[in-house]
Protein backbone atom coordinates (compact mmCIF):
# COMPACT_ATOMS: atom_id res chain seq x y z
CA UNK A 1 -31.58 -6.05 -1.58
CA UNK A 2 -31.56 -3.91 -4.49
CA UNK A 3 -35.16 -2.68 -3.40
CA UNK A 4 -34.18 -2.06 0.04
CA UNK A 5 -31.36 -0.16 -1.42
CA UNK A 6 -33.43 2.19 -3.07
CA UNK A 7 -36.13 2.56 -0.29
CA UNK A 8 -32.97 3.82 1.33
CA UNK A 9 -31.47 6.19 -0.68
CA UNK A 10 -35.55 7.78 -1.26
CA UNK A 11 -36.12 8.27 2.54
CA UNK A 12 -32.29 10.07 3.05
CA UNK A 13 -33.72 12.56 0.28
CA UNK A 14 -37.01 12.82 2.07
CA UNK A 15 -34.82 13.56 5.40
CA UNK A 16 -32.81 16.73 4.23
CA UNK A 17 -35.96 18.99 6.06
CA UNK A 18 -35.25 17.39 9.66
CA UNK A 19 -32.96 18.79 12.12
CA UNK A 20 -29.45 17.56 12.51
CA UNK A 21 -30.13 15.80 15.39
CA UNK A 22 -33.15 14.08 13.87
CA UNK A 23 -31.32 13.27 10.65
CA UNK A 24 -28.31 11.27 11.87
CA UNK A 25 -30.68 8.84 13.81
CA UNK A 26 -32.99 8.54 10.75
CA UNK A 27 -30.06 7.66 8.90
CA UNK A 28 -28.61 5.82 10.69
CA UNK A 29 -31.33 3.55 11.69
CA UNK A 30 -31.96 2.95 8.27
CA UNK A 31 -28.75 1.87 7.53
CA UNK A 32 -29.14 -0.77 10.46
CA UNK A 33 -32.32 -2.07 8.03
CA UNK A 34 -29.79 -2.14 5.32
CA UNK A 35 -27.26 -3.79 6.81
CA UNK A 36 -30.05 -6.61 8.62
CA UNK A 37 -31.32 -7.68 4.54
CA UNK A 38 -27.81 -8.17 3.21
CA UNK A 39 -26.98 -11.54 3.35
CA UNK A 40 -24.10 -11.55 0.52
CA UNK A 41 -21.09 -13.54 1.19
CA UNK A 42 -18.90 -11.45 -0.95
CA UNK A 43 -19.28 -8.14 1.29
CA UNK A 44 -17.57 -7.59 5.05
CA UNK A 45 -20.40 -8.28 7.83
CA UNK A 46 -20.87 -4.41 8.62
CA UNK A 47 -20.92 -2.95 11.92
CA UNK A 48 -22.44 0.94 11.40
CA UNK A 49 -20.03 3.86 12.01
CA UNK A 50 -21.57 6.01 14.54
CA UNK A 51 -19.10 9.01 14.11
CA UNK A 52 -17.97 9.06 10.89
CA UNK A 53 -15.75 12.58 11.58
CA UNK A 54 -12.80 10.51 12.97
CA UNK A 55 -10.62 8.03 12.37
CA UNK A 56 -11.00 4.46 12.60
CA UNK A 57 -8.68 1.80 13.88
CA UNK A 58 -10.02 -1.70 13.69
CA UNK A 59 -9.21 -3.78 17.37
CA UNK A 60 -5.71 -5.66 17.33
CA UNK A 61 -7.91 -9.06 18.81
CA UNK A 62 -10.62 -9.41 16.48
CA UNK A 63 -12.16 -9.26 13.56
CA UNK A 64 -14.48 -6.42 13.78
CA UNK A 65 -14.35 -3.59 11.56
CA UNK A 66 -16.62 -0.60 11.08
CA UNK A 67 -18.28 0.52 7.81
CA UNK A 68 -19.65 3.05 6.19
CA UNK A 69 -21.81 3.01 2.91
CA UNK A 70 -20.92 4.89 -0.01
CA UNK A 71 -24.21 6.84 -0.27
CA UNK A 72 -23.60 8.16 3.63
CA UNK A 73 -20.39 9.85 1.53
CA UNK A 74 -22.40 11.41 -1.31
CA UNK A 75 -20.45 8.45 -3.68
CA UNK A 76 -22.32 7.68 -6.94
CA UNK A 77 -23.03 3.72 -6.07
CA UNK A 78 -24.14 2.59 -9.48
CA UNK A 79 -20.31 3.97 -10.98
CA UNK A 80 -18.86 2.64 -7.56
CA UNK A 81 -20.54 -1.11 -8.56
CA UNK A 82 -19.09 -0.33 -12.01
CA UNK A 83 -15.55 0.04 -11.10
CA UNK A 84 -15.98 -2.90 -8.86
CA UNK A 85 -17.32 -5.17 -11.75
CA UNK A 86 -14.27 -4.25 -14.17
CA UNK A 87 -12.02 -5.16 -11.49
CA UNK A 88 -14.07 -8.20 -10.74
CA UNK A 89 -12.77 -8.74 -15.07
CA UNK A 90 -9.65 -8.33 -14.43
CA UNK A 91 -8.61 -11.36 -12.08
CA UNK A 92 -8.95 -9.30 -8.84
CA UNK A 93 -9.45 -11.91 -6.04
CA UNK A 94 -10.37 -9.30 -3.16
CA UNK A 95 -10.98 -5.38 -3.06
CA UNK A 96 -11.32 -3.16 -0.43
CA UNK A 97 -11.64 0.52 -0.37
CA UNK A 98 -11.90 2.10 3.12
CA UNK A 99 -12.49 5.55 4.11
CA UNK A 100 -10.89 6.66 7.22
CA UNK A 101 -10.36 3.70 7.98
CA UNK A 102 -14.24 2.32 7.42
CA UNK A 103 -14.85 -0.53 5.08
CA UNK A 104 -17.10 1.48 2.22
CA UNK A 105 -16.82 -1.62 0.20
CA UNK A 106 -15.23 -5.69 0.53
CA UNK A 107 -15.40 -7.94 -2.37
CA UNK A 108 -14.07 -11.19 -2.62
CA UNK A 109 -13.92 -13.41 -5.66
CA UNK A 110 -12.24 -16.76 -6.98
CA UNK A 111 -12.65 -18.87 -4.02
CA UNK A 112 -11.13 -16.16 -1.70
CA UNK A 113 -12.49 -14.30 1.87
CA UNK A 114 -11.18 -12.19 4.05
CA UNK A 115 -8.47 -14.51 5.46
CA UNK A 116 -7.18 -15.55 2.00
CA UNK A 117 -2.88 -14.94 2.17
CA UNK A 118 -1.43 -14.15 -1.20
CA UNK A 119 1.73 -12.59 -1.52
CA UNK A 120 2.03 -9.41 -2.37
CA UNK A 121 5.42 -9.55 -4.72
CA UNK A 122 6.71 -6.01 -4.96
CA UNK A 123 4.43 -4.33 -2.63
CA UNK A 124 6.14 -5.81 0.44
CA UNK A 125 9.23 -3.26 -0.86
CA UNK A 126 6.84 -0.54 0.62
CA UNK A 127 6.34 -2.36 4.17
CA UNK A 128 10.35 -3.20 4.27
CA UNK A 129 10.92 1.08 4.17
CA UNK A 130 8.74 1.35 6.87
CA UNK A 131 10.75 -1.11 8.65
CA UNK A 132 13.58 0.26 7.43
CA UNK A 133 12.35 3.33 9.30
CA UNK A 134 11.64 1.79 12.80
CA UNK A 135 15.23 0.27 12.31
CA UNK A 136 16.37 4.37 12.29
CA UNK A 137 13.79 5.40 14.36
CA UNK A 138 15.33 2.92 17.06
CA UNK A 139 19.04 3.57 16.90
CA UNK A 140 20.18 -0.05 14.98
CA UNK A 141 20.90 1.40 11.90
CA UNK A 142 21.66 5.10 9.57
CA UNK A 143 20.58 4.68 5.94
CA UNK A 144 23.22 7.06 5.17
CA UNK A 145 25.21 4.60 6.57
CA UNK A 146 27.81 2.39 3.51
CA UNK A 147 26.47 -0.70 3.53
CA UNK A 148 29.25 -2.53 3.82
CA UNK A 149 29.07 -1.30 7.87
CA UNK A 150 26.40 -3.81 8.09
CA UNK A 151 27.41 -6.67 5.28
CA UNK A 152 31.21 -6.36 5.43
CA UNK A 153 32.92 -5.26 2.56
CA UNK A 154 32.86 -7.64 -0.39
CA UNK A 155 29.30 -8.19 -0.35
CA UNK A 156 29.42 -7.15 -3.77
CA UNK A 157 31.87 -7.93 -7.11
CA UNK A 158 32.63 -4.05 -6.96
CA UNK A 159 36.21 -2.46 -6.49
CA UNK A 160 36.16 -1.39 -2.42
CA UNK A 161 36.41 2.22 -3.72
CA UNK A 162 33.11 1.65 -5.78
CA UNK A 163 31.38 -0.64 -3.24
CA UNK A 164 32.08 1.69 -0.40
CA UNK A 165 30.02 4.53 -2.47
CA UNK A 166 26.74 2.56 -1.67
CA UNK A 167 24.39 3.41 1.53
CA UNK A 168 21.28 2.16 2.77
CA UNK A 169 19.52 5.40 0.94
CA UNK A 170 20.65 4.25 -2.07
CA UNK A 171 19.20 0.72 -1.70
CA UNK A 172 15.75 2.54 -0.65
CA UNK A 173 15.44 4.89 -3.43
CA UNK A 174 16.83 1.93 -6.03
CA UNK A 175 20.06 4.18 -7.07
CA UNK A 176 22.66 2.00 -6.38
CA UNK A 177 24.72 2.02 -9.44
CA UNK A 178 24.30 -1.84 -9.85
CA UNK A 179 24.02 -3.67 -13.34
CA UNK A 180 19.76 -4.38 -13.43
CA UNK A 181 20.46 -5.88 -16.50
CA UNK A 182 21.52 -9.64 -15.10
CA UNK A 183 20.29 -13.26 -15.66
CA UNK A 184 18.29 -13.13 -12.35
CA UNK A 185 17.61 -10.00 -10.58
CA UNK A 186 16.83 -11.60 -7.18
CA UNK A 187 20.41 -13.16 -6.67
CA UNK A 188 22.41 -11.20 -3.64
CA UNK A 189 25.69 -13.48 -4.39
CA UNK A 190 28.58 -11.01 -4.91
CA UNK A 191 28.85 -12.20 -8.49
CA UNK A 192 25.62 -11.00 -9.23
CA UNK A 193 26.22 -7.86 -8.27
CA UNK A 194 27.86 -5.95 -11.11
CA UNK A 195 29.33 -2.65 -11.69
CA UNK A 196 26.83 -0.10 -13.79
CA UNK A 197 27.64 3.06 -12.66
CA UNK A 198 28.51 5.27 -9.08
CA UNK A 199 25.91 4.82 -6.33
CA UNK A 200 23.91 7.67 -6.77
CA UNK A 201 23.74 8.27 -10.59
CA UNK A 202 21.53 6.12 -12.27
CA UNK A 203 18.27 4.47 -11.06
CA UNK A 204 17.23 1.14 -11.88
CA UNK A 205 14.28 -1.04 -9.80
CA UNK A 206 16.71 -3.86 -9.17
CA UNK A 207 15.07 -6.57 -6.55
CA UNK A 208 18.56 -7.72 -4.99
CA UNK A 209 19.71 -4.54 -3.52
CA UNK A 210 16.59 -4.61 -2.17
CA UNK A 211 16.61 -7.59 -0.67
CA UNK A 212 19.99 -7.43 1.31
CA UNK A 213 17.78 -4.86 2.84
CA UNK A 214 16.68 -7.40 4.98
CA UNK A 215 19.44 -8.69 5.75
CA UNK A 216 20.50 -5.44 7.14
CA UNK A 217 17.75 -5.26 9.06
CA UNK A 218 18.30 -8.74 10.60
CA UNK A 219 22.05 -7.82 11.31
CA UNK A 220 21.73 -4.50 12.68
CA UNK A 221 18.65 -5.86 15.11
CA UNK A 222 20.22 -9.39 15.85
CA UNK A 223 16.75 -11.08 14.51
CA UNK A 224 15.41 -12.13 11.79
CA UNK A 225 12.97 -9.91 8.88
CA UNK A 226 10.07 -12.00 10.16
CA UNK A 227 10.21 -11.23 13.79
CA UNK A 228 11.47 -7.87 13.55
CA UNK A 229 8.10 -7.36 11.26
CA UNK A 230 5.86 -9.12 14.12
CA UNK A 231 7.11 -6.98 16.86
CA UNK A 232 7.36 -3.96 14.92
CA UNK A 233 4.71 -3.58 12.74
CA UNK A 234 2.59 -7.08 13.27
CA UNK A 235 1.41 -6.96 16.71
CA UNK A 236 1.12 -3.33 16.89
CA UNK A 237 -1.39 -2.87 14.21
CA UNK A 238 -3.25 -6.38 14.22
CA UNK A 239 -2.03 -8.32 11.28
CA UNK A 240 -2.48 -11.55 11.76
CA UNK A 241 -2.01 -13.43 8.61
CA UNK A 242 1.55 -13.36 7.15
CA UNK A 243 4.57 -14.44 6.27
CA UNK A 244 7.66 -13.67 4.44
CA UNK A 245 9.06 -16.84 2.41
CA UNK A 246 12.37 -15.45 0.25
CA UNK A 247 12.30 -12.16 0.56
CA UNK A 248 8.41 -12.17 -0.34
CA UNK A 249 5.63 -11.40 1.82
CA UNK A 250 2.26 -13.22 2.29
CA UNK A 251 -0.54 -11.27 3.66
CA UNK A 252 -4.47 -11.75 3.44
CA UNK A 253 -5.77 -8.69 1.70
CA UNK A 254 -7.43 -6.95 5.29
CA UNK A 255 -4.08 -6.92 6.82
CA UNK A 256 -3.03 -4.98 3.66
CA UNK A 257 -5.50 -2.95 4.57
CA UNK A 258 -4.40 -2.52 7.84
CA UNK A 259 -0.96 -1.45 6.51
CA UNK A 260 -2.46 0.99 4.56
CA UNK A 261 -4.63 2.80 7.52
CA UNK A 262 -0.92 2.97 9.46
CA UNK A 263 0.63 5.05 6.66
CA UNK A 264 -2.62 7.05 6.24
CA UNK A 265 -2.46 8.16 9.62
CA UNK A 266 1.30 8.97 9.22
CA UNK A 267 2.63 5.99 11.17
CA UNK A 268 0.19 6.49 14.17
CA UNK A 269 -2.23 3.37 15.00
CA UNK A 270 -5.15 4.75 17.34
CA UNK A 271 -3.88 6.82 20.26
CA UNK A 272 0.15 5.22 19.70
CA UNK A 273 2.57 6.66 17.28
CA UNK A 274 4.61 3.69 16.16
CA UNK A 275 6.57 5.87 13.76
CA UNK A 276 7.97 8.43 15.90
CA UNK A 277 10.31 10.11 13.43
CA UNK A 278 8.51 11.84 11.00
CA UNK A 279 11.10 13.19 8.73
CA UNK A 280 11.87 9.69 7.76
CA UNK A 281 8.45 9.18 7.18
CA UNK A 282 8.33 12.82 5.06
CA UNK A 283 10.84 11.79 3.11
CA UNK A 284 9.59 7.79 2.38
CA UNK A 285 6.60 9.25 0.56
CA UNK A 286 8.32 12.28 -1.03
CA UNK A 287 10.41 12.30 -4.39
CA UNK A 288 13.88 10.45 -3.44
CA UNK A 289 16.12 11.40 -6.28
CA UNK A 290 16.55 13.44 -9.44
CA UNK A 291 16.26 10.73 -12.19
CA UNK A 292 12.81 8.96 -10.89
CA UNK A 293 10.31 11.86 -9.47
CA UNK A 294 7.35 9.69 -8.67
CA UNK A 295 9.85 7.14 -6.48
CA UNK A 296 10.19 8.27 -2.66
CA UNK A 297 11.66 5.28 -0.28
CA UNK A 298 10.78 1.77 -2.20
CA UNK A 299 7.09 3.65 -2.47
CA UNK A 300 5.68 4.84 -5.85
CA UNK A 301 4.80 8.63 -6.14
CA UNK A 302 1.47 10.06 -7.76
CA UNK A 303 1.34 14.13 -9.22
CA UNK A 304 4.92 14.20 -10.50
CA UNK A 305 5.99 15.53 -13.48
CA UNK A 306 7.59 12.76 -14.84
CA UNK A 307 8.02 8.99 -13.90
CA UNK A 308 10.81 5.84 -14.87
CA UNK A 309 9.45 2.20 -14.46
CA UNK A 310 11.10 -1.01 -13.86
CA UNK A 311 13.43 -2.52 -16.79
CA UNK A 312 13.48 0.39 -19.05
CA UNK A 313 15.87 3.61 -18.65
CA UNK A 314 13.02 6.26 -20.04
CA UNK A 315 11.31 8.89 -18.78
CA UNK A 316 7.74 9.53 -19.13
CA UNK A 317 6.54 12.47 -19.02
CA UNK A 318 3.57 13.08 -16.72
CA UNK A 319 2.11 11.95 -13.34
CA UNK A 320 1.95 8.15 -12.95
CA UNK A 321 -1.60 8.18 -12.74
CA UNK A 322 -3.57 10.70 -14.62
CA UNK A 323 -6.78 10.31 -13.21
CA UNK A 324 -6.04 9.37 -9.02
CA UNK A 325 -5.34 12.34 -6.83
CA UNK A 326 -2.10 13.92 -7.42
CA UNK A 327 -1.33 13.00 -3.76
CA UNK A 328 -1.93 9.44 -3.98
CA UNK A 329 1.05 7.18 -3.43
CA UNK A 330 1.33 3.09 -3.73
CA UNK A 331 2.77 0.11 -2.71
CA UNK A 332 2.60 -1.69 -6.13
CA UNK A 333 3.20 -4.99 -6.88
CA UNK A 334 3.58 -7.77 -9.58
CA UNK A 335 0.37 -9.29 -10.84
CA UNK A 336 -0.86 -6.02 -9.72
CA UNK A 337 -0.65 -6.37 -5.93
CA UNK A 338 -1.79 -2.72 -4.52
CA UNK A 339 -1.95 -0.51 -1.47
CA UNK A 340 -3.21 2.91 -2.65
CA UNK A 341 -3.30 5.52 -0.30
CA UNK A 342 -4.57 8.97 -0.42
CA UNK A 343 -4.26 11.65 2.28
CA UNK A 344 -6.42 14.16 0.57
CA UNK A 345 -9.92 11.75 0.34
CA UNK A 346 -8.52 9.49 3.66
CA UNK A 347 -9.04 7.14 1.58
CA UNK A 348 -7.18 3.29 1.49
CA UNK A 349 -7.76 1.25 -1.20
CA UNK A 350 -6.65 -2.56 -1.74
CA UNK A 351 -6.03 -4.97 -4.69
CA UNK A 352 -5.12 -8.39 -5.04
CA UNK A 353 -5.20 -11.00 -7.42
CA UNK A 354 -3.17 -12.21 -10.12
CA UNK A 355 -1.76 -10.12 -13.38
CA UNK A 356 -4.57 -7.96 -15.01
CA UNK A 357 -3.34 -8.59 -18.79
CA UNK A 358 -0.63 -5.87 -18.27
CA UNK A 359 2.77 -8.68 -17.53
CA UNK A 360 4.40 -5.80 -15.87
CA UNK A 361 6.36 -5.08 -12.84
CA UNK A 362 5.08 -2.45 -10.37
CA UNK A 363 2.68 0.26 -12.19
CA UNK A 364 0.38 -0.63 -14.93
CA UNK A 365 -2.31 0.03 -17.05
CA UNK A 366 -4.65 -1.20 -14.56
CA UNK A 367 -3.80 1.78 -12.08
CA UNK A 368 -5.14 4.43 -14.64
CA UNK A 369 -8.24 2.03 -15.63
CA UNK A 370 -9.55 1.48 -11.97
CA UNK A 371 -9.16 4.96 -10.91
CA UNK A 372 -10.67 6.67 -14.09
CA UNK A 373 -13.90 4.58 -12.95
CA UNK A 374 -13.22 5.61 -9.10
CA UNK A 375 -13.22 8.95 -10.33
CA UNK A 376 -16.81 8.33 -11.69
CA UNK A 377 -17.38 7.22 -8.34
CA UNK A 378 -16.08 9.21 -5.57
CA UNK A 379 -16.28 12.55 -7.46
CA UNK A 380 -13.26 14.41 -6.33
């Protein structure tokens, strides 16, 4: 393999003289030799991209999906395989990084393939905004709406006055005044949820706030999380593998992928636009509040001048991380679940596995290490 590898990339230098015309069938007949000597079980079975200028939407019914190979994108392969190996290190289970839309590369390790479910911890905050915005989108709900229109008040320990101070934006952009600081952060009972300060004033990354999210969602639609994310977002863009199971969802680490390609392409899957209103989808991916500048709606920010992180109340200054584009932003997760997504390279790229050595919630260390090494790779 390695050999054919190199017969390829001599014979696309030899090729720069032919015309246009000439080229792409030279290349791309030699990528079908490529493709026929690779017999790997840890890489996707390819099928060759035959117009790499526009999108791609893998089929709702099957399991086809196009690719495209790194050198075809002027990537530096032998960095590429590097970042891929420290990953490998660092108890990542499957990998995928997809260019619009185009598996470039698909690793599994530990046992795992392509229909693997995991869950995806904190991550699955990111997929309940979007949901959150088909809710809008659709007329059930405002999220400038109290939330006590949709839980009844009481739903927390808070004086009405306080209590009625909280909205559904609040609960998105994790500003809802309530005490992070408790013996268990996923418990919605009222007497968990404790006066800190006024909705609005402080932000904290609390997961029960978050979570009566979904109950909101089931209220306001008359369903449940689980179907409202199989009719909404499921079935429209092909994901076949998941589940939620308390709050937390389950997905095999191409449907991930999947996720990723809708918010790429701005809430549009192929030729349908599932997320008609765009300012909520502006908004979701743009800096929510003035305390956290690299938050947006339950999705983490890249390029900001400063950025908070779960548990502790300081500031750091800087963009989250250094070395990815400054318009990258993530659905991150504990044990280092990730959806990275970045408009400017239309690029996707998926982690998942267990904890990396960081023990953290949301960003870590590991975000800066893999994309100083993608860097290498892609050369933006």
């Amino acid at each position: 393999m390695v050999a054919v590898k190199r017969f390829y990339i001599a014979l696309v230098k030899k090729v720069n003289s032919l015309h246009m015309i000439q080229k792409s069938t030279f290349v791309c007949l030699i990528s079908v030799l490529l493709i026929s000597c690779s017999n790997s079980d840890n890489h996707t079975e390819p099928t060759p991209n035959t117009n790499n200028s526009s999108f791609y939407f893998p089929p709702l019914n099957s399991d086809d999906w196009e690719t495209e190979t790194a050198a075809s994108l002027g990537w530096d392969e032998a960095k590429l395989n590097e970042a891929i190996t420290f990953a490998q290190s660092k108890n990542t289970y499957g990998l995928i990084i997809l260019h619009k839309g185009r598996i470039v590369s698909e690793n599994y390790w530990n046992n795992w393939n392509k229909n693997t479910k995991y869950y995806i911890a904190s991550a699955g905050k990111s997929v309940t905004a979007y949901l959150v915005g088909i809710a809008q989108q659709e007329g059930l709900l405002k999220i400038n709406d109290k939330t006590a229109h949709y839980l009844g008040n009481g739903w927390s320990s808070l004086p009405i006055a306080k209590e009625e101070l909280i909205t559904l934006k609040h609960q998105l952009i994790m500003t809802t005044g309530l005490d992070d600081n408790v013996v268990d952060v996923d418990c919605t009972d009222p007497s968990c949820l404790i006066y800190k300060a006024d909705a609005g004033t402080r932000w904290a990354y609390h997961n029960a706030p978050y979570h009566l999210l979904h109950d909101v969602i089931a209220k306001a639609s008359n369903s449940t999380i689980s179907n409202f994310t199989k009719t909404r977002l499921a079935d429209q863009i092909g994901m076949k593998n998941y589940t939620w199971i308390n709050h937390i969802l389950w997905l095999n680490t191409r449907d991930m992928a999947r996720f990723g390609i809708l918010m790429l392409n701005k809430g549009k899957w192929g030729e349908k636009t599932l997320m008609t209103d765009q300012q909520f989808f502006a908004d979701m991916i743009h800096t929510s509040n003035n305390y956290n500048p690299s938050y947006g709606y339950l999705w983490w920010l890249n390029g900001k001048s400063s950025f908070m992180v779960p548990t502790l109340q300081t500031s750091f200054s800087g963009p989250l991380t250094p070395s990815a584009p400054a318009d990258m932003y993530a659905a991150l997760g504990k044990g280092d679940k990730k959806i990275y997504v970045i408009p400017s390279l239309d690029l996707v790229v998926v982690r998942q596995g267990d904890d990396t050595g960081t023990a953290v919630l949301g960003p870590s260390s590991f975000d800066e290490q893999l994309w100083a090494k993608l860097k290498l790779a892609i050369k933006y």
